[in-house]
Protein backbone atom coordinates (compact mmCIF):
# COMPACT_ATOMS: atom_id res chain seq x y z
CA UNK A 1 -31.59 -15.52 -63.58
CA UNK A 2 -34.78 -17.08 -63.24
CA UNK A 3 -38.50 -15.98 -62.80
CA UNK A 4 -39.73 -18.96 -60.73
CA UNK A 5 -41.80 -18.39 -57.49
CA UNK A 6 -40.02 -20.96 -56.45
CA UNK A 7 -36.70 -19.32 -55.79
CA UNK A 8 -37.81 -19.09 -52.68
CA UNK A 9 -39.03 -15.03 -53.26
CA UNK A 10 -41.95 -14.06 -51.63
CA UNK A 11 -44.89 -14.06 -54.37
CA UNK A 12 -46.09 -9.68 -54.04
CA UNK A 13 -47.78 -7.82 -56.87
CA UNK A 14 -45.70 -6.82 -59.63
CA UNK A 15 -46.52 -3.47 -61.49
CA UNK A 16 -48.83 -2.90 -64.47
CA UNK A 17 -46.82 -0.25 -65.92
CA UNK A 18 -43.15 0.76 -65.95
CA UNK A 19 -42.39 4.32 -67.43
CA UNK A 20 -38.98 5.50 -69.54
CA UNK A 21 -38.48 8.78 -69.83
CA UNK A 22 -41.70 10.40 -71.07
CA UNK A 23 -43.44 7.11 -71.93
CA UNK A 24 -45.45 4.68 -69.91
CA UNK A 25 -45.92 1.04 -71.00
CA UNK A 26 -49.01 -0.39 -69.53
CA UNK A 27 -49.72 -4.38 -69.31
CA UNK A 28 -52.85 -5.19 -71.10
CA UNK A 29 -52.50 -7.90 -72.78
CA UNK A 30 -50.39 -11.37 -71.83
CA UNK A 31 -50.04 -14.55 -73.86
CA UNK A 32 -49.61 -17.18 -71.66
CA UNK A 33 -47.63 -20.65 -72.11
CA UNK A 34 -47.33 -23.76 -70.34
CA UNK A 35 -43.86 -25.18 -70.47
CA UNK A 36 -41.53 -25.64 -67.82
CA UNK A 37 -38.81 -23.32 -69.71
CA UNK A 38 -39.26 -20.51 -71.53
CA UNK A 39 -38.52 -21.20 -75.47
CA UNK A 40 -39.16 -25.11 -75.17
CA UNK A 41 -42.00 -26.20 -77.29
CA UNK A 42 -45.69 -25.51 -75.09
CA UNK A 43 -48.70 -27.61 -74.19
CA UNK A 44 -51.16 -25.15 -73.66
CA UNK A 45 -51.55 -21.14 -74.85
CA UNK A 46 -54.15 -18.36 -73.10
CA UNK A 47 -54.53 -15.09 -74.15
CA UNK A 48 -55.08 -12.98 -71.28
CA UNK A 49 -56.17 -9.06 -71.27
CA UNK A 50 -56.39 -6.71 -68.17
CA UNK A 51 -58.93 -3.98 -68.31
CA UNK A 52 -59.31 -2.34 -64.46
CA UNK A 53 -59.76 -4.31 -61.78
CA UNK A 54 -60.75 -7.41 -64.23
CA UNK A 55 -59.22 -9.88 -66.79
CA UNK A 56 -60.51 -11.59 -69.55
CA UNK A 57 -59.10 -15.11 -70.31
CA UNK A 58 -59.86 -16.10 -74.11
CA UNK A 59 -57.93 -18.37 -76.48
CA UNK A 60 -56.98 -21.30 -74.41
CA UNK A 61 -55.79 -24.24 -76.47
CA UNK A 62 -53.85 -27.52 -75.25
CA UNK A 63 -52.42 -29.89 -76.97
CA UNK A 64 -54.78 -33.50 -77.90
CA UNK A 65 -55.04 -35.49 -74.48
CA UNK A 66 -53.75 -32.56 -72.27
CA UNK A 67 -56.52 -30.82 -69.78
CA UNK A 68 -56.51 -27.25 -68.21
CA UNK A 69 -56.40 -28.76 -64.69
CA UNK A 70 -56.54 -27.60 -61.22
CA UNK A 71 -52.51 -26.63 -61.51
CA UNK A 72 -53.10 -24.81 -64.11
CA UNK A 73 -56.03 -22.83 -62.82
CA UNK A 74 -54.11 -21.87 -59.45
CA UNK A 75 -51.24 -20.76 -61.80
CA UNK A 76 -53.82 -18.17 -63.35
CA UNK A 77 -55.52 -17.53 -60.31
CA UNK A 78 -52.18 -16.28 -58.45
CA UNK A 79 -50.97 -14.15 -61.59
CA UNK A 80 -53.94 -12.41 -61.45
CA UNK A 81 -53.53 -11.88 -57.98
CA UNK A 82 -50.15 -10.50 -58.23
CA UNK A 83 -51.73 -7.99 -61.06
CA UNK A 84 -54.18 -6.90 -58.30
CA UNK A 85 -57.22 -8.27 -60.45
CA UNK A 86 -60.52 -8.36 -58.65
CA UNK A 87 -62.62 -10.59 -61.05
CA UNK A 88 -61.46 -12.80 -64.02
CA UNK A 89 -63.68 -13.68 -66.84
CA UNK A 90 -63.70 -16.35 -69.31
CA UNK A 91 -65.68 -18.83 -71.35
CA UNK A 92 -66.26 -22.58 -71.50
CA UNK A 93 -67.89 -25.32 -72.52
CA UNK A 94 -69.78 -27.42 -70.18
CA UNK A 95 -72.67 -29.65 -71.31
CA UNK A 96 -72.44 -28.82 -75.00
CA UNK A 97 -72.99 -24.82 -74.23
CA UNK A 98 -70.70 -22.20 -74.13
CA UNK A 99 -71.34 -20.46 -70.66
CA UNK A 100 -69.25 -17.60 -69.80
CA UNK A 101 -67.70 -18.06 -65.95
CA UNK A 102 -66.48 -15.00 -63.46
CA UNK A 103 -64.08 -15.83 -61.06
CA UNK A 104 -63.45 -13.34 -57.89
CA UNK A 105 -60.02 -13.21 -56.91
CA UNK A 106 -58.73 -13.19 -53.61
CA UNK A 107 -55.71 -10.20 -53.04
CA UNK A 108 -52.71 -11.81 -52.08
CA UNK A 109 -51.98 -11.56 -48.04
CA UNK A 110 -48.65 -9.94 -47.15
CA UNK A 111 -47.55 -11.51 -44.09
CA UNK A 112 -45.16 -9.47 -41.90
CA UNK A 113 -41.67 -10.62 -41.08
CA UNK A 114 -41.53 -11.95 -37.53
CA UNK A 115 -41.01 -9.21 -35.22
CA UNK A 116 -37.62 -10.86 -33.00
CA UNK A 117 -38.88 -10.02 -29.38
CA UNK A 118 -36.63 -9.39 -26.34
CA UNK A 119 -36.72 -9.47 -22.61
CA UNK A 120 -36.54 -6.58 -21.25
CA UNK A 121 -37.53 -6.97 -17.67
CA UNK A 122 -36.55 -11.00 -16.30
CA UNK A 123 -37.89 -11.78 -12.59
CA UNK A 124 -35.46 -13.70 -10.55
CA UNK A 125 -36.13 -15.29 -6.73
């Protein structure tokens, strides 16, 4: 069984806590990976932790000669969307500095199934 959006699933919001018996277990913090199958060796690790409505990106590391590039951002940008984050947060270098960045996120529109319409009244000559 696989976890790809790609299965052709519709992409919703997934819960931030499941509860057993008298126990919740809340998401707050996620290590992130980039490899294309879970257990293979990884170009790139994030450290991700979910406080309210925001997240806080920290610890990103890629391999020598690999970039965090616009793929990589979008794949960030829709997980926080399907953990109903408002704002993410994180840090980077740009001219030397370390400036710290806040990204708003979007919610994720549910589009309805098509309604299947029928005729109820046809006019005829």
């Amino acid at each position: 069984m696989s976890n790809k959006p790609t299965d052709g699933v519709p992409i919703e919001s997934m819960p931030r806590f499941v509860q057993v018996d008298d126990w919740i277990f809340e998401i707050k913090t996620v290590r992130a990976l980039r490899v294309d199958e879970y257990g293979k060796p990884y170009t790139a690790i994030a450290n991700l932790t979910v406080n309210g409505d925001n997240a806080y990106i920290d610890g990103l590391l890629t391999r020598e000669n690999e970039k965090f590039n616009r793929k990589d951002y979008e794949a960030f940008h829709q997980f926080c969307q399907q953990m109903k984050v408002k704002q993410a947060h994180f840090d980077r270098f740009k001219n030397n500095k370390l400036i710290a960045e806040r990204v708003d996120v979007k919610p994720i529109k549910v589009v309805a199934a098509a309604v299947k319409q029928t005729t109820i009244l046809k006019l005829v000559r």
